[in-house]
Protein backbone atom coordinates (compact mmCIF):
# COMPACT_ATOMS: atom_id res chain seq x y z
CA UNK A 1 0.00 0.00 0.00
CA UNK A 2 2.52 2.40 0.86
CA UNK A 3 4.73 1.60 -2.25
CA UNK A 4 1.41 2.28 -4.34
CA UNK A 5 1.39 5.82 -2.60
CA UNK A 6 5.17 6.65 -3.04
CA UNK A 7 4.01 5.47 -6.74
CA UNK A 8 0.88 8.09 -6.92
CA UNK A 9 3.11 10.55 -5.50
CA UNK A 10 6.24 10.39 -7.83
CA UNK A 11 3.75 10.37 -10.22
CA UNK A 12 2.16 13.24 -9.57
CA UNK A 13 4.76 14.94 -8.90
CA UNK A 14 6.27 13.98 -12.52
CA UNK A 15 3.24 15.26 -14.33
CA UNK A 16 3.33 19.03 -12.27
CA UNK A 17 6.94 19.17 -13.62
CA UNK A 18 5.97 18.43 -17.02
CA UNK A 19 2.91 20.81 -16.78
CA UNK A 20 5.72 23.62 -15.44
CA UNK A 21 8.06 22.80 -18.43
CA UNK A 22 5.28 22.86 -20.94
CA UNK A 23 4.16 26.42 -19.16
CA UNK A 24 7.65 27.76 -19.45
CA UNK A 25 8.06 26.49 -22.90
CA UNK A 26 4.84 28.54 -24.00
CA UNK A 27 5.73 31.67 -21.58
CA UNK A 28 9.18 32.03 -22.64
CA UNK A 29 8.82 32.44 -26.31
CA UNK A 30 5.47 34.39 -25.95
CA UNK A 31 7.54 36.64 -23.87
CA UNK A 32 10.38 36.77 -26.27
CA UNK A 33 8.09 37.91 -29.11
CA UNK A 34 6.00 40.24 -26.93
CA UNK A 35 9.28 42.14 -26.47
CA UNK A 36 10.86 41.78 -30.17
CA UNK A 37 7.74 43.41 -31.29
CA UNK A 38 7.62 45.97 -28.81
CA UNK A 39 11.27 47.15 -30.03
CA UNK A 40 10.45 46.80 -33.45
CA UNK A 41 7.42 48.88 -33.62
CA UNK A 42 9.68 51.47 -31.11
CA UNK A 43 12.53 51.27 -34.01
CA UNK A 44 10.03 51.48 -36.65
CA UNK A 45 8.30 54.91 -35.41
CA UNK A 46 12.14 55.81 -34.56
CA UNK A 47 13.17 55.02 -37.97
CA UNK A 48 9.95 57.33 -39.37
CA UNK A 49 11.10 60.21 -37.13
CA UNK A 50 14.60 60.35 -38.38
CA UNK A 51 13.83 59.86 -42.03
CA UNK A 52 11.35 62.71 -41.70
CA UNK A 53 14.42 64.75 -39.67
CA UNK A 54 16.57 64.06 -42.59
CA UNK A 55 14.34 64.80 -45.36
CA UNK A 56 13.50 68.14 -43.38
CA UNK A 57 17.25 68.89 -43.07
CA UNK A 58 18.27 68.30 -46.35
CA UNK A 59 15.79 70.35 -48.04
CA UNK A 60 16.84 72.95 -45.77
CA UNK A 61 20.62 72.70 -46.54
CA UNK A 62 20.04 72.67 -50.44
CA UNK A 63 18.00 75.19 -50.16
CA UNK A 64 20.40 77.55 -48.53
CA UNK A 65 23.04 76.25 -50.62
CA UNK A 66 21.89 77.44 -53.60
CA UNK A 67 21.31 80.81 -52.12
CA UNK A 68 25.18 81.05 -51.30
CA UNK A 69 26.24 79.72 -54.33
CA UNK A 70 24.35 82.67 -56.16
CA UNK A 71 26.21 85.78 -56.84
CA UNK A 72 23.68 88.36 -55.60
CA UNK A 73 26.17 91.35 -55.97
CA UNK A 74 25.71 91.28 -59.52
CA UNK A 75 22.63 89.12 -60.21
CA UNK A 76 24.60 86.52 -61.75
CA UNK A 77 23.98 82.58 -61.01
CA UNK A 78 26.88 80.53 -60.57
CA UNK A 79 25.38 77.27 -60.03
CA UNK A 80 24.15 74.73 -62.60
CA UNK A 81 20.82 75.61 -62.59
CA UNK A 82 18.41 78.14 -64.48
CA UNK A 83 18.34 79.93 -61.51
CA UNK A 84 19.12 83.62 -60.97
CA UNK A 85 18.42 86.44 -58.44
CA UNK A 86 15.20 88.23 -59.30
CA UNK A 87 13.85 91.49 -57.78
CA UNK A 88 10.39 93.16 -58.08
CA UNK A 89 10.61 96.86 -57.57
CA UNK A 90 7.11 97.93 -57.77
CA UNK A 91 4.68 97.99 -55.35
CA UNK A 92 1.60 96.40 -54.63
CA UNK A 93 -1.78 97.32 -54.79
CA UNK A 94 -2.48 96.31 -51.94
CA UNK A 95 -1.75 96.96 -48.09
CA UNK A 96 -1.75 94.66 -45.34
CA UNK A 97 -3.29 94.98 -42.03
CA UNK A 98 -1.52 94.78 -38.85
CA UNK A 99 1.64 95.07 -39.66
CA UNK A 100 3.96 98.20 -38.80
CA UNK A 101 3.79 101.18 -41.42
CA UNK A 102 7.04 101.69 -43.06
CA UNK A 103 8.73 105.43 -41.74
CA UNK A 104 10.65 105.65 -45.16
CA UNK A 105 10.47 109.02 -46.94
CA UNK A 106 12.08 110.19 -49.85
CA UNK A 107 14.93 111.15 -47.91
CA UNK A 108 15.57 107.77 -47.21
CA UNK A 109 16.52 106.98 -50.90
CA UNK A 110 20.21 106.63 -49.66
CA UNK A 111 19.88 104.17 -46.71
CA UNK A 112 20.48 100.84 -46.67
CA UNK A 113 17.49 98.58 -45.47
CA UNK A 114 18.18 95.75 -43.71
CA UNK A 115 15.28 93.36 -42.81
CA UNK A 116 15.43 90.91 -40.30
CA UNK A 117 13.77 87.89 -41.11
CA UNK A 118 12.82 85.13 -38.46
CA UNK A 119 11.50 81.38 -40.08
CA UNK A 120 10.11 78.69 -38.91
CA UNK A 121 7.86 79.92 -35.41
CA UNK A 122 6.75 80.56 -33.11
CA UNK A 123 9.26 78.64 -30.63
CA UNK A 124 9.79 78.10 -27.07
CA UNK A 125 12.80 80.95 -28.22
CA UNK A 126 10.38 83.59 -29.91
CA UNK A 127 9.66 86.04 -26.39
CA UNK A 128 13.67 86.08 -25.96
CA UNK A 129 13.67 87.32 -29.81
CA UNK A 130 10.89 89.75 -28.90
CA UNK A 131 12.83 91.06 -25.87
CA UNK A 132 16.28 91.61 -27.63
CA UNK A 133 14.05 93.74 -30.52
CA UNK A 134 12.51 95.63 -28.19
CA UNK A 135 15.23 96.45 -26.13
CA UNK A 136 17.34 98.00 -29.27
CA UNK A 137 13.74 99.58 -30.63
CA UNK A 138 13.91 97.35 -33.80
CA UNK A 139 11.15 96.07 -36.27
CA UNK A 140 11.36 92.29 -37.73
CA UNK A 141 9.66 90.18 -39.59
CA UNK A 142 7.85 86.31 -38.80
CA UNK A 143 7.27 83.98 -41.32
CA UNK A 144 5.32 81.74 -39.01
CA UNK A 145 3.83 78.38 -39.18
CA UNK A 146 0.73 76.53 -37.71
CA UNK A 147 1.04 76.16 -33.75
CA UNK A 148 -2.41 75.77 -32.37
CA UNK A 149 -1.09 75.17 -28.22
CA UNK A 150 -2.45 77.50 -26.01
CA UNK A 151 1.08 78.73 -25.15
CA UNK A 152 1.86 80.03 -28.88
CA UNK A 153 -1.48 82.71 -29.27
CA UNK A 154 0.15 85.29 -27.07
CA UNK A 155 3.54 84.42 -29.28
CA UNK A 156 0.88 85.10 -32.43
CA UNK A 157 -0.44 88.64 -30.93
CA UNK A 158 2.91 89.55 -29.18
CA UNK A 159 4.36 89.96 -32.64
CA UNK A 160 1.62 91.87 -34.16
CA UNK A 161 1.28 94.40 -30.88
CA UNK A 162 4.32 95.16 -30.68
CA UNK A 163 5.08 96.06 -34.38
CA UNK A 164 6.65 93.30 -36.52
CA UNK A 165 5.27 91.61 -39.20
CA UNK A 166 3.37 89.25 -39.43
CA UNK A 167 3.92 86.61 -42.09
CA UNK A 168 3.03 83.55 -43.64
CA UNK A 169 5.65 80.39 -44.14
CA UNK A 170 3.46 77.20 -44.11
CA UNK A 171 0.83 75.58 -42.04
CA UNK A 172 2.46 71.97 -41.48
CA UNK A 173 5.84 72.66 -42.84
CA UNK A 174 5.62 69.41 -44.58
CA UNK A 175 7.58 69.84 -47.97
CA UNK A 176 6.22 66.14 -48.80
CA UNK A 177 3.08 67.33 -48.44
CA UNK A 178 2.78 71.06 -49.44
CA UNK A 179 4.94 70.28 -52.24
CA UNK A 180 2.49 67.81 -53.85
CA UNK A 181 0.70 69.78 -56.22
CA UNK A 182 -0.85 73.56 -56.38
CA UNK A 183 -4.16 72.70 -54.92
CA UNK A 184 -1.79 70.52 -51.56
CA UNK A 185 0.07 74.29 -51.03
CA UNK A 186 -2.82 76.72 -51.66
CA UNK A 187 -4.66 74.29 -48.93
CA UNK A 188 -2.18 74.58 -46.79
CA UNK A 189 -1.37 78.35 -46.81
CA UNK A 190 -5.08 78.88 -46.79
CA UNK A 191 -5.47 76.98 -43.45
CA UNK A 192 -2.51 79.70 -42.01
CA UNK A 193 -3.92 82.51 -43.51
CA UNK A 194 -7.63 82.13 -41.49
CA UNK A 195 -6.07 80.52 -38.85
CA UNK A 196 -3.27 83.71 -37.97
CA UNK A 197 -6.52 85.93 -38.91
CA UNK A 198 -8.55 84.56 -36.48
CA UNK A 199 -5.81 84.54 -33.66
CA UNK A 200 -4.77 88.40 -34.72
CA UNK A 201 -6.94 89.38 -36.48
CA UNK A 202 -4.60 90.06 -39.23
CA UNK A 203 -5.10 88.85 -42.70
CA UNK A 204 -1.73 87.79 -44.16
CA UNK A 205 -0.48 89.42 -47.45
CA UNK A 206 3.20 88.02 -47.49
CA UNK A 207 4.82 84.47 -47.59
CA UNK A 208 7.89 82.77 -47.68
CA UNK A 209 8.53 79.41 -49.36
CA UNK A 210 9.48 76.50 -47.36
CA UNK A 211 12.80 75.92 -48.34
CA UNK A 212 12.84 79.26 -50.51
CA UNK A 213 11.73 79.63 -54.22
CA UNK A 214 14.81 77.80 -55.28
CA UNK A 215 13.94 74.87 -53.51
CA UNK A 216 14.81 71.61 -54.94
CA UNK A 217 12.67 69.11 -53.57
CA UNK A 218 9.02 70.55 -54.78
CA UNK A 219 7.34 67.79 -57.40
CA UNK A 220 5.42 71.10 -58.93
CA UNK A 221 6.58 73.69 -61.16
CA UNK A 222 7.78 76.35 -58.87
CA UNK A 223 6.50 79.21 -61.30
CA UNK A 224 2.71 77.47 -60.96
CA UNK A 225 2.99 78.15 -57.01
CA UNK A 226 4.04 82.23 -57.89
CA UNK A 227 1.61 82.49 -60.40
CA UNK A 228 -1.08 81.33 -57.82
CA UNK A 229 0.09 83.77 -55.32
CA UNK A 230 0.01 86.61 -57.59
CA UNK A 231 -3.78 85.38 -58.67
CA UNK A 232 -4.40 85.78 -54.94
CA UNK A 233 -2.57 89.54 -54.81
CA UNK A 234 -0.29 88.18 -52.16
CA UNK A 235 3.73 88.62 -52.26
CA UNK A 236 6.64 85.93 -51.42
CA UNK A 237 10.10 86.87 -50.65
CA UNK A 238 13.15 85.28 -50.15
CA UNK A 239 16.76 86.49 -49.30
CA UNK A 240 19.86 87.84 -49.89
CA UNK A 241 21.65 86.76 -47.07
CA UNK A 242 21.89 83.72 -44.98
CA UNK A 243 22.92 83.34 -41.37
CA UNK A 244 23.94 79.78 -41.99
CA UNK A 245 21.22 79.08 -38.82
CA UNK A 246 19.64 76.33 -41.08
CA UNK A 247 22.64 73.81 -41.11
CA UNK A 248 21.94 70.97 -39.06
CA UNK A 249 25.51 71.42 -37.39
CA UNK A 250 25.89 73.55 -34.14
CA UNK A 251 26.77 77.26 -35.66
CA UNK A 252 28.68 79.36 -33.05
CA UNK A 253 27.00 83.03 -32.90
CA UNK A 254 29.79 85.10 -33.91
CA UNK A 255 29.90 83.05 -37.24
CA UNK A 256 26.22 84.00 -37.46
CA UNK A 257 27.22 87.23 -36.94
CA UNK A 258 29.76 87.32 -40.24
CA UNK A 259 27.37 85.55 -42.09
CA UNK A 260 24.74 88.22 -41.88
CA UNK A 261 27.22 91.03 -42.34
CA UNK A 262 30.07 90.21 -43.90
CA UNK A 263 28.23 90.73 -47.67
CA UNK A 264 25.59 93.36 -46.36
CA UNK A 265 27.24 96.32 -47.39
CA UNK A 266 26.83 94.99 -51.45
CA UNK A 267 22.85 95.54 -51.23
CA UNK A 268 20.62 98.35 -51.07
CA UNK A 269 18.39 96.26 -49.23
CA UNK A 270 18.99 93.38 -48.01
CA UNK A 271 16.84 90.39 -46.35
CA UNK A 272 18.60 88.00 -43.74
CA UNK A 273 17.44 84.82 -43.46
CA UNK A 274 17.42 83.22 -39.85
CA UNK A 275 15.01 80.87 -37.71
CA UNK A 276 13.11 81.34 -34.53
CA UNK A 277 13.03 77.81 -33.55
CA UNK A 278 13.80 75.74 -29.76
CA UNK A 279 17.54 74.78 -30.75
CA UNK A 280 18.76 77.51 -32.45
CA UNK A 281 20.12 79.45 -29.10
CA UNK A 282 23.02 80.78 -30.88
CA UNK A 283 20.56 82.64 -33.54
CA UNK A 284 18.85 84.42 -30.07
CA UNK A 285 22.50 84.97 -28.39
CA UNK A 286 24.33 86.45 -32.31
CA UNK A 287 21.28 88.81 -32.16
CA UNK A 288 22.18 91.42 -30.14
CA UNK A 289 25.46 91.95 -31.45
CA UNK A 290 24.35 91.44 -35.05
CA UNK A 291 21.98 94.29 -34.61
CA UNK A 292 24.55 96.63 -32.88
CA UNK A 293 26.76 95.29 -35.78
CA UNK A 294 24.40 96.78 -38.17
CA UNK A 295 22.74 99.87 -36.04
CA UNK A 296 27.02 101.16 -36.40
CA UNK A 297 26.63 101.28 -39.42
CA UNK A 298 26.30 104.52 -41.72
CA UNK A 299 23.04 104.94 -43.88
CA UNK A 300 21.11 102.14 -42.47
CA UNK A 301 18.83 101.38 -40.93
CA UNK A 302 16.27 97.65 -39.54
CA UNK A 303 12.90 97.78 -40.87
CA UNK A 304 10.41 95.33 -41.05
CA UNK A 305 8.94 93.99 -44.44
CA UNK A 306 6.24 96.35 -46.06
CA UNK A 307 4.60 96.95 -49.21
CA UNK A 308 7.06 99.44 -49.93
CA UNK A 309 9.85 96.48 -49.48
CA UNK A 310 11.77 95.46 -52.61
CA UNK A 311 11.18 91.50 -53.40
CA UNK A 312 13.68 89.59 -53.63
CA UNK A 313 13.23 86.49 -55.32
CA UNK A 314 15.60 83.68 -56.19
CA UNK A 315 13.86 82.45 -59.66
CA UNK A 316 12.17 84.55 -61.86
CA UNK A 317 8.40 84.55 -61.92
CA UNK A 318 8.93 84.46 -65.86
């Protein structure tokens, strides 16, 4: 009897362990593969992100690199493309509203105009821009994009009350997506134009080009997206000098500083490019001495973009 229990027992006992292997058999690799596919869909929306960072970047650096390939001094193009520096020197009809009015006179016909041009916010970096420019009494331009947080609408109206212009750059900033066809960028700009006008209350005349006019990565005719603006009486402008801000590489702010000036006594008026975004520190720290740099400067003077501002353009609307 007792050698029949010791039997039952072992036996028993032999079938938990084999019901505890088989569980750990099934657990284990269940496990395995709940974890493989946890890091594979992390690496997958990782790998997403940085393509998106990269195709963002490097429409950004080509951009800017054809601008300082081109020879603006004399209008001449030294690049392999058909494109050249083009400015518009009449005015427009129209006028937009909210933005500073322009204290040029005739007597100004001999100063340099410098415009400062911000792209790309409003950023977690936009109220120390605001600060700087109002502590030296100067008038900028923002060629915004679409932020709908709470904590950008005073960014939005700060610009506009206190005398800078307000402009358009693109809702999403999406080149892939804005750069689709004419009807995927007039949607897009459309959306920023209501939405800034009913933020502001301002209803956007001007707009810069994601990337510039000279932008290379656009799959539509860059001429059909000017010829739509000027159907809808509203003005695009690009530059004639680049702070280098848009490289994806730390830039220190005294070579920001060079960039922006080292050229700028060549133009009547020229337009600086820079951005207004959270990591570009060294744009907010160069801009105190880059507007000292310029304020020393004989016959010249910081306005913001106006009607009465000449367009520059990097392709010709031909």
């Amino acid at each position: 009897m007792a050698q029949t229990d010791a039997k039952q027992e072992a036996s028993q006992a032999r079938r938990k362990r084999i019901r505890r292997i088989k569980l750990f058999i099934f657990i284990v690799p269940l496990f395995s593969i709940t974890i493989l596919l946890g890091i594979c869909i992390f690496l997958g929306i990782r790998l997403h992100m940085v393509k998106k960072e990269l195709r963002d970047m490097r429409a950004a650096i080509e951009a800017t690199t054809v601008v300082e390939q081109t020879d603006f001094a004399d209008g001449t193009n030294d690049t392999k493309t058909d494109q050249t520096l083009y400015t518009v020197s009449e005015v427009e009809e129209f006028t937009q509203t909210g933005i500073a009015e322009d204290d040029s006179s005739d007597e100004d016909a001999d100063i340099r105009k410098v415009y400062l041009t911000f792209d790309d916010g409003p950023s977690s970096n936009t109220n120390r821009i605001l600060d700087i420019l109002a502590e030296y009494d100067v008038k900028a331009t923002f060629f915004v994009v679409g932020k709908e947080e709470e904590e950008y609408q005073a960014l939005y109206n700060r610009i506009v009350d206190e005398g800078h212009t307000l402009a358009m750059h693109s809702y999403s900033h999406k080149y892939n997506e804005i750069y689709q066809s004419v009807e995927s960028y007039s949607a897009d700009l459309s959306k920023l134009q209501e939405f800034l006008y009913d933020t502001t209350g301002v209803w956007c005349r001007y707009c810069r080009f994601p990337g510039g006019s000279s932008n290379t990565v656009s799959r539509v005719d860059m001429h059909e997206l000017i010829d739509y603006l000027d159907d809808q009486d509203m003005s695009y402008f690009d530059w004639n000098i680049s702070s280098g801000d848009a490289a994806s590489s730390y830039i220190g702010p005294a070579d920001i500083i060079r960039n922006c000036t080292v050229k700028l006594r060549e133009y009547d008026e020229a337009i600086i490019l820079m951005h207004d975004a959270s990591n570009k520190n060294s744009t907010v720290e160069a801009l105190p001495g880059l507007i000292e740099t310029i304020q020393a400067m004989e016959d010249t003077k910081i306005l913001p973009i106006t009607d009465d501002t000449e367009r520059i353009h990097h392709i010709s609307n031909d």
